[in-house]
Protein backbone atom coordinates (compact mmCIF):
# COMPACT_ATOMS: atom_id res chain seq x y z
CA UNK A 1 -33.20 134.53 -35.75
CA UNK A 2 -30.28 136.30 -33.44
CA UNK A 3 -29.68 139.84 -34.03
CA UNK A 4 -26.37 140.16 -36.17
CA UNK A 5 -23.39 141.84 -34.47
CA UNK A 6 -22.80 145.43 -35.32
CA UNK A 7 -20.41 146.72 -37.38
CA UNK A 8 -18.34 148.61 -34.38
CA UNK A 9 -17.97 145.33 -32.87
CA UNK A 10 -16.19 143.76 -35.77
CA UNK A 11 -13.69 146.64 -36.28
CA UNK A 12 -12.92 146.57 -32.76
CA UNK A 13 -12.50 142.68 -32.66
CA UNK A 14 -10.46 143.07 -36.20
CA UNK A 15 -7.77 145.80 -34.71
CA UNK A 16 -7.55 143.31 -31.92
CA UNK A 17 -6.56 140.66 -33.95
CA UNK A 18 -3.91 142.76 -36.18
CA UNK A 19 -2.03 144.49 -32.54
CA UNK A 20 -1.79 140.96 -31.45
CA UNK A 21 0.46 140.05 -34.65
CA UNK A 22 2.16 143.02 -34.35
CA UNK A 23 3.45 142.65 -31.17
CA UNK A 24 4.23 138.98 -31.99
CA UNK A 25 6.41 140.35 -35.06
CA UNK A 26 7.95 143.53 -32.68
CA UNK A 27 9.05 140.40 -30.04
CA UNK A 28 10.73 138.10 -32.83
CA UNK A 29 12.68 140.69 -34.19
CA UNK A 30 13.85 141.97 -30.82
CA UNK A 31 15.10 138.75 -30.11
CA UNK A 32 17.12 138.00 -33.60
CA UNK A 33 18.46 141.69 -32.90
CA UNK A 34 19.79 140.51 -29.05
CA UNK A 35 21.29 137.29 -30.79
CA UNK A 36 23.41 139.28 -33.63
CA UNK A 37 26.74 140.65 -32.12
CA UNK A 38 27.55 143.74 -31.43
CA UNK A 39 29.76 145.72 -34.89
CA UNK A 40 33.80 145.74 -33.39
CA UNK A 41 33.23 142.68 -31.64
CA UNK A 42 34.00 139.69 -33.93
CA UNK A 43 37.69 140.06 -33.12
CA UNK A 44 37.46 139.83 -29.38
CA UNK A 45 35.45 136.75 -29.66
CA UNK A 46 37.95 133.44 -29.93
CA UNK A 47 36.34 129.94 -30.54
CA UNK A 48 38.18 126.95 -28.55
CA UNK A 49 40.75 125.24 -30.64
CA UNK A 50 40.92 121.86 -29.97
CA UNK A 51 44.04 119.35 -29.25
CA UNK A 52 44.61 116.44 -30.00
CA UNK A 53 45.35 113.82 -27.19
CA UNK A 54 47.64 110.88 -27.71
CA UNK A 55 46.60 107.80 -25.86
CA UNK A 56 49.13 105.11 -24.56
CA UNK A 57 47.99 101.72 -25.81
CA UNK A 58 49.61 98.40 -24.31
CA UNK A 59 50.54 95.69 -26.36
CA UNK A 60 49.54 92.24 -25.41
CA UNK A 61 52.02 89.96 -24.48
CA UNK A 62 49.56 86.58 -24.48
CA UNK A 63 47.01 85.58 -24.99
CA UNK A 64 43.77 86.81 -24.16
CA UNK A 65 42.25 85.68 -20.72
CA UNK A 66 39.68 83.58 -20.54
CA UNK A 67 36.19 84.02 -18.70
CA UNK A 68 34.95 80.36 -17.24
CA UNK A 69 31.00 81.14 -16.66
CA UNK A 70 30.11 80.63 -12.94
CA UNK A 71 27.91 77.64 -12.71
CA UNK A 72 24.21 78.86 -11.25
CA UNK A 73 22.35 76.79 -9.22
CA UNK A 74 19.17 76.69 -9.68
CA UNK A 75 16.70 78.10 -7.10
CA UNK A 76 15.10 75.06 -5.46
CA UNK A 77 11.10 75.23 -5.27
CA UNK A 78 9.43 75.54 -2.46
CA UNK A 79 7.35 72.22 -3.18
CA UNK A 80 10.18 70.25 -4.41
CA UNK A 81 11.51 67.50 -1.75
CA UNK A 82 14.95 68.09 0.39
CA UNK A 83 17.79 66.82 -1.23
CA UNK A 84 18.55 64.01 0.89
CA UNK A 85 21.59 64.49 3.83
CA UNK A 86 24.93 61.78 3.14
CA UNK A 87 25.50 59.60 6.32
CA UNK A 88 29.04 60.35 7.79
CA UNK A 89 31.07 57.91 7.18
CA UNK A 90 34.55 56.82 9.42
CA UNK A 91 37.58 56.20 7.33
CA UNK A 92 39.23 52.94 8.50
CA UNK A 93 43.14 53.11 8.30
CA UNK A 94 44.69 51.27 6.44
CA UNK A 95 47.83 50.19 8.61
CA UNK A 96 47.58 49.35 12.24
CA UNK A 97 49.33 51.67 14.85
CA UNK A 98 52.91 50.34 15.78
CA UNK A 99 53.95 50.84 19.44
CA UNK A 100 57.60 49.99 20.19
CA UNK A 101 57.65 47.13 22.64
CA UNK A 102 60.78 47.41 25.60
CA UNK A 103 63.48 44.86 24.89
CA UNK A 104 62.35 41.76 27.37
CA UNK A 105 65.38 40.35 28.76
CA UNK A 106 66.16 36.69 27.58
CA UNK A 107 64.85 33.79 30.13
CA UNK A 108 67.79 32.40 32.23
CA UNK A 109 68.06 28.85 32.24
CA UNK A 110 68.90 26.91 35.69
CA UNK A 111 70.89 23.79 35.78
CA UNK A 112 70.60 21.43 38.87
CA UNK A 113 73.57 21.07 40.77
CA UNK A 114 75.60 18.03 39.20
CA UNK A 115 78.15 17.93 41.95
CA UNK A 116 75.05 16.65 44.48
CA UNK A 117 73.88 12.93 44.61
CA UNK A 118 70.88 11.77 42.93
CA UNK A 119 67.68 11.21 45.57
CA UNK A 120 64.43 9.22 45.30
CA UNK A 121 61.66 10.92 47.02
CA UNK A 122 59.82 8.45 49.28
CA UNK A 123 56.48 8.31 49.60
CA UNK A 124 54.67 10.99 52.11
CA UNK A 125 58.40 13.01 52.12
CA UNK A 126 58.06 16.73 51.05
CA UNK A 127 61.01 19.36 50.47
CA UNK A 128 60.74 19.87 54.04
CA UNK A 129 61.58 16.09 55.80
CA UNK A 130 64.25 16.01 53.18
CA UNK A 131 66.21 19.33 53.54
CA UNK A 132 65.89 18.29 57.66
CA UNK A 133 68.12 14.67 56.68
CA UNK A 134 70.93 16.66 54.60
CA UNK A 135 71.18 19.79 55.87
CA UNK A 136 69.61 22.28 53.85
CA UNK A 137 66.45 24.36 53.87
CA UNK A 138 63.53 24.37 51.46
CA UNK A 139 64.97 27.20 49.95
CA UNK A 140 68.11 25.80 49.08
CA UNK A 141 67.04 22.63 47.58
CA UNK A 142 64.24 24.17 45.40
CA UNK A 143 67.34 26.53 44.10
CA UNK A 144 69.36 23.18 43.62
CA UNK A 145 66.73 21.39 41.72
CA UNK A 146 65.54 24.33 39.67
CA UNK A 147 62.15 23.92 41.39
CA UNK A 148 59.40 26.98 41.10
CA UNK A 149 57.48 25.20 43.89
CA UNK A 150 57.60 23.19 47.02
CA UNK A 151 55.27 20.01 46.07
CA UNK A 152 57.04 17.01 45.41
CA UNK A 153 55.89 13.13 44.47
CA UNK A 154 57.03 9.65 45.07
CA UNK A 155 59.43 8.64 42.77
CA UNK A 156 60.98 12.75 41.57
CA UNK A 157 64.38 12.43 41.12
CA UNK A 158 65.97 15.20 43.33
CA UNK A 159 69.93 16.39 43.74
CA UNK A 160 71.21 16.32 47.56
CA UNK A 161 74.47 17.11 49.14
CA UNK A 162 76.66 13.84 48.84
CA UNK A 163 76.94 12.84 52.62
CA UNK A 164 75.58 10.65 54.80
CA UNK A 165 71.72 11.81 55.63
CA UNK A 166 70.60 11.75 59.01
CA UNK A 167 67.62 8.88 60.28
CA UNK A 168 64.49 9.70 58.82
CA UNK A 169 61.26 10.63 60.91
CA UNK A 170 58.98 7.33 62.15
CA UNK A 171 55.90 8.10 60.19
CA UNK A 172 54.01 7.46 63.10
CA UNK A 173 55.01 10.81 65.08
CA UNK A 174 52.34 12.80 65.06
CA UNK A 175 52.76 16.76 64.40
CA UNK A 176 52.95 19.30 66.80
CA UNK A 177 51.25 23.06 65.58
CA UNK A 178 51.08 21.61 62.11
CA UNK A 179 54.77 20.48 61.62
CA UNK A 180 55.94 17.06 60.97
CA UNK A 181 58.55 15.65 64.04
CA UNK A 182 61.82 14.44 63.27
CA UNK A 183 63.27 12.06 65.37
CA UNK A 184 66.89 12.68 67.00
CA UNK A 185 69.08 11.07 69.20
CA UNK A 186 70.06 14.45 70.96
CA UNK A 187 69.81 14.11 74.65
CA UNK A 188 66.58 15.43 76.43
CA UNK A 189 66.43 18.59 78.36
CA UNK A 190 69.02 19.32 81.43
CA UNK A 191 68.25 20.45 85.02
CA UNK A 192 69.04 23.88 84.13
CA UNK A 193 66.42 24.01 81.43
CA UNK A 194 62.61 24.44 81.38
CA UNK A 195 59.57 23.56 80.02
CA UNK A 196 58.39 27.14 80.04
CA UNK A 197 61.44 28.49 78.39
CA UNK A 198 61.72 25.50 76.46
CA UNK A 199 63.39 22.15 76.19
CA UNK A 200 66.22 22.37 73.08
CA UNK A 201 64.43 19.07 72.48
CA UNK A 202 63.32 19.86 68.63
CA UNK A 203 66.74 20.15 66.48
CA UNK A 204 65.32 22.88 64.09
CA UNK A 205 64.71 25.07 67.11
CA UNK A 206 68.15 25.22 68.95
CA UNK A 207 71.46 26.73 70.12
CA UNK A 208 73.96 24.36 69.87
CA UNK A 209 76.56 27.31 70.90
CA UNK A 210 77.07 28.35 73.74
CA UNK A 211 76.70 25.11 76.05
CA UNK A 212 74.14 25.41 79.04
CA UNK A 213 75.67 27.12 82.41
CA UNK A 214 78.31 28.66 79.83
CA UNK A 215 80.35 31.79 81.38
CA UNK A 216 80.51 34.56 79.08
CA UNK A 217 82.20 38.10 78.80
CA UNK A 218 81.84 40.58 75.99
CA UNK A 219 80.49 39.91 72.23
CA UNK A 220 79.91 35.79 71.58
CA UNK A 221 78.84 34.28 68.31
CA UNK A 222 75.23 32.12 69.06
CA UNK A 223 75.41 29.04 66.75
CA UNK A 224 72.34 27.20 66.46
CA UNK A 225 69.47 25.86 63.57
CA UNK A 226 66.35 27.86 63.07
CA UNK A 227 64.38 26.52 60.43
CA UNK A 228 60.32 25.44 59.75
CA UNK A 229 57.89 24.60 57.48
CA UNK A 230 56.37 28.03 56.01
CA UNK A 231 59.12 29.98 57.74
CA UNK A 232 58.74 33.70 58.80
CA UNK A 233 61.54 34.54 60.98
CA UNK A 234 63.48 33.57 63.80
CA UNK A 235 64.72 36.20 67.22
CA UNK A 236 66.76 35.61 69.98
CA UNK A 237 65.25 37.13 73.54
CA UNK A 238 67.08 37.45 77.02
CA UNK A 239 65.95 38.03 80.18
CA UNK A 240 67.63 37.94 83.55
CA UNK A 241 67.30 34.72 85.65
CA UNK A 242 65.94 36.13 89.01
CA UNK A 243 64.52 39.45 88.52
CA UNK A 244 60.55 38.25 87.06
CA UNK A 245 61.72 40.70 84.18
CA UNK A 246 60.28 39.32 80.73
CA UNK A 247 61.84 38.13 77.89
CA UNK A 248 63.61 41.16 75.79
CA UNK A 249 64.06 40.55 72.12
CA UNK A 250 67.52 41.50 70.68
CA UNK A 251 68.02 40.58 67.41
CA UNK A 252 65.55 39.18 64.92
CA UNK A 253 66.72 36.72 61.77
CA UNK A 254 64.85 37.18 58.13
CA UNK A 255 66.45 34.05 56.75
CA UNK A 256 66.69 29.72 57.86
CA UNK A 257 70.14 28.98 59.37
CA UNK A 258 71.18 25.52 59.68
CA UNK A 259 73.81 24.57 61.96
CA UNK A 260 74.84 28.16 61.76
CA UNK A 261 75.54 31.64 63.55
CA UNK A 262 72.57 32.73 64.49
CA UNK A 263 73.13 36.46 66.17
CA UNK A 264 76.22 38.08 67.91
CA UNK A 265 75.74 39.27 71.50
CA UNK A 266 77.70 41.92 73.87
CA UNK A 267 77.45 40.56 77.20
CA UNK A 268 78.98 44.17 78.53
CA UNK A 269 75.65 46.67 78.69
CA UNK A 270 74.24 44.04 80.92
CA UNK A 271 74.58 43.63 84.58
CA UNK A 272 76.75 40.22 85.52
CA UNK A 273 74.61 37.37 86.63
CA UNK A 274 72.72 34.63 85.35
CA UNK A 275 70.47 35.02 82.20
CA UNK A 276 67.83 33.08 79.68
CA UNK A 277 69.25 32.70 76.42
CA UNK A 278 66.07 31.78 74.11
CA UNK A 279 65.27 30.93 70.57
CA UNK A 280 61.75 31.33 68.63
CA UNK A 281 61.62 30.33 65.24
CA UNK A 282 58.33 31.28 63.44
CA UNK A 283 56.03 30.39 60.55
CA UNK A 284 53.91 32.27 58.25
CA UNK A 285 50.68 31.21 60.82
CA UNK A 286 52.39 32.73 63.39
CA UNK A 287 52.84 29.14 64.96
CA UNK A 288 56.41 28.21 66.91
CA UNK A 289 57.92 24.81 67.27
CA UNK A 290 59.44 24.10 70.56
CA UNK A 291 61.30 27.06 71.95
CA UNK A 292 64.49 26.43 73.02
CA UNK A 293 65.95 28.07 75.87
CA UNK A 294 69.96 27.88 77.94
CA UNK A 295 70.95 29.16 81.13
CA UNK A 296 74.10 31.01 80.70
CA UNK A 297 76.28 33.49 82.89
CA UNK A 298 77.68 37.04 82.50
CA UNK A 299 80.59 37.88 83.80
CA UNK A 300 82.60 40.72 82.21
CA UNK A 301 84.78 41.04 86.14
């Protein structure tokens, strides 16, 4: 059994207790007393008065807007499939583009000639053997006969001048460089003429004017026929009889003559003298008939 505490102790423990509320008292008071204010003061102290504020209010003039809810959408899972992608698609109009077209001019009609005969075309004649009878080139009597091409047939009804046509060709002659002879009753070649500068002996290759051995002095008018079968051109050369010079071309035709001026020539650059007069009529082969060539003189003293 423990000893019990002495007296002393207890007393001593016992005063502690009773300081310790003491001082606890001393401290509350001391505060209330710090708290209380000080006498004369009351009046110097002034509470906040407060004042009264006056709000603005609006009336409303409508009525009251409306809230629309913004749709959500929901949060696709992870594990749910991919909304599958819409194929483009073209729009097709509905009206076709207009484009403006350029007025087209109206189509010309063509009359044949009614002031030229009617012709039968013979069997194994073409445009060519005919135009040679009346005068005319292949040209011309496609442009009578509103013709867009050269082939004929036995029995087509053609329009020719209205005169007298000239013998037709033996069909017997045989061609020469792919064109058809037609026979004449012009007079074969003179002394003065050639067979290298040619003969005058095919009638759609000659100078009719001037004559052979002719004298001539400043500008003459050539009159011949020039004409062929797939025709090119047609030039006129000279060259001086004498001199071994060669043929000089001076003036080239684009278009058939028949019976017609050919060219114009000054005889006055040129020395006087004898010279070559020559005609070459051409086809689209490059191909001549005869050439046909007269002897004539300058003399311009």
């Amino acid at each position: 059994m423990s000893p019990r505490p002495a007296i002393s102790q207890q007393a001593i423990a016992g005063l502690a207790v009773v300081l310790i509320i003491v001082a606890t008292l001393l401290g509350g008071l001391i505060l209330a007393l710090g708290e209380w204010p000080a006498p004369g003061n009351e009046a110097a102290e002034v509470q906040p008065t407060s004042t009264p504020i006056r709000l603005v209010t609006i009336a409303p003039t409508g009525s009251p807007p409306t809230f629309t809810p913004i749709p959500t959408e929901p949060i696709p899972s992870p594990f749910s499939p991919a909304p599958a992608i819409p194929s483009p698609t073209t729009a097709i109009p509905t009206t076709r583009p207009t484009t403006t077209q350029p007025p087209q001019a109206a189509p010309t009609t063509c009359t044949p000639r009614a002031d030229w005969a009617t012709y039968r075309v013979q069997s194994g004649e073409n445009l060519y053997r005919i135009g040679v009878r009346y005068g005319q080139t292949v040209a011309q009597l496609m442009a009578a006969n509103c013709l867009s091409s050269e082939a004929v047939y036995a029995g087509q009804s053609l329009r020719v001048p209205p005169i007298t046509p000239q013998a037709s060709a033996p069909t017997n002659t045989p061609p020469r460089n792919g064109i058809p002879l037609v026979a004449t009753e012009r007079p074969g070649p003179t002394p003065t003429q050639s067979a290298t500068d040619g003969a005058c002996t095919d009638p759609d290759s000659i100078i009719n004017s001037p004559g052979v051995g002719a004298t001539l002095s400043g500008t003459f008018t050539i009159i011949g026929t020039a004409r062929v079968e797939e025709f090119s051109f047609y030039k006129l050369e000279l060259r001086q009889e004498g001199t071994g010079a060669p043929y000089v071309t001076f003036y080239t035709g684009a278009a058939q003559v028949v019976g017609g001026p050919l060219a114009e020539l000054n005889t006055t650059p040129y020395p006087d003298g004898e010279y070559w007069l020559r005609l070459v009529v051409v086809n689209t082969t490059g191909n001549y008939p005869e050439r046909c060539a007269i002897l004539v003189v300058f003399d311009n003293h």
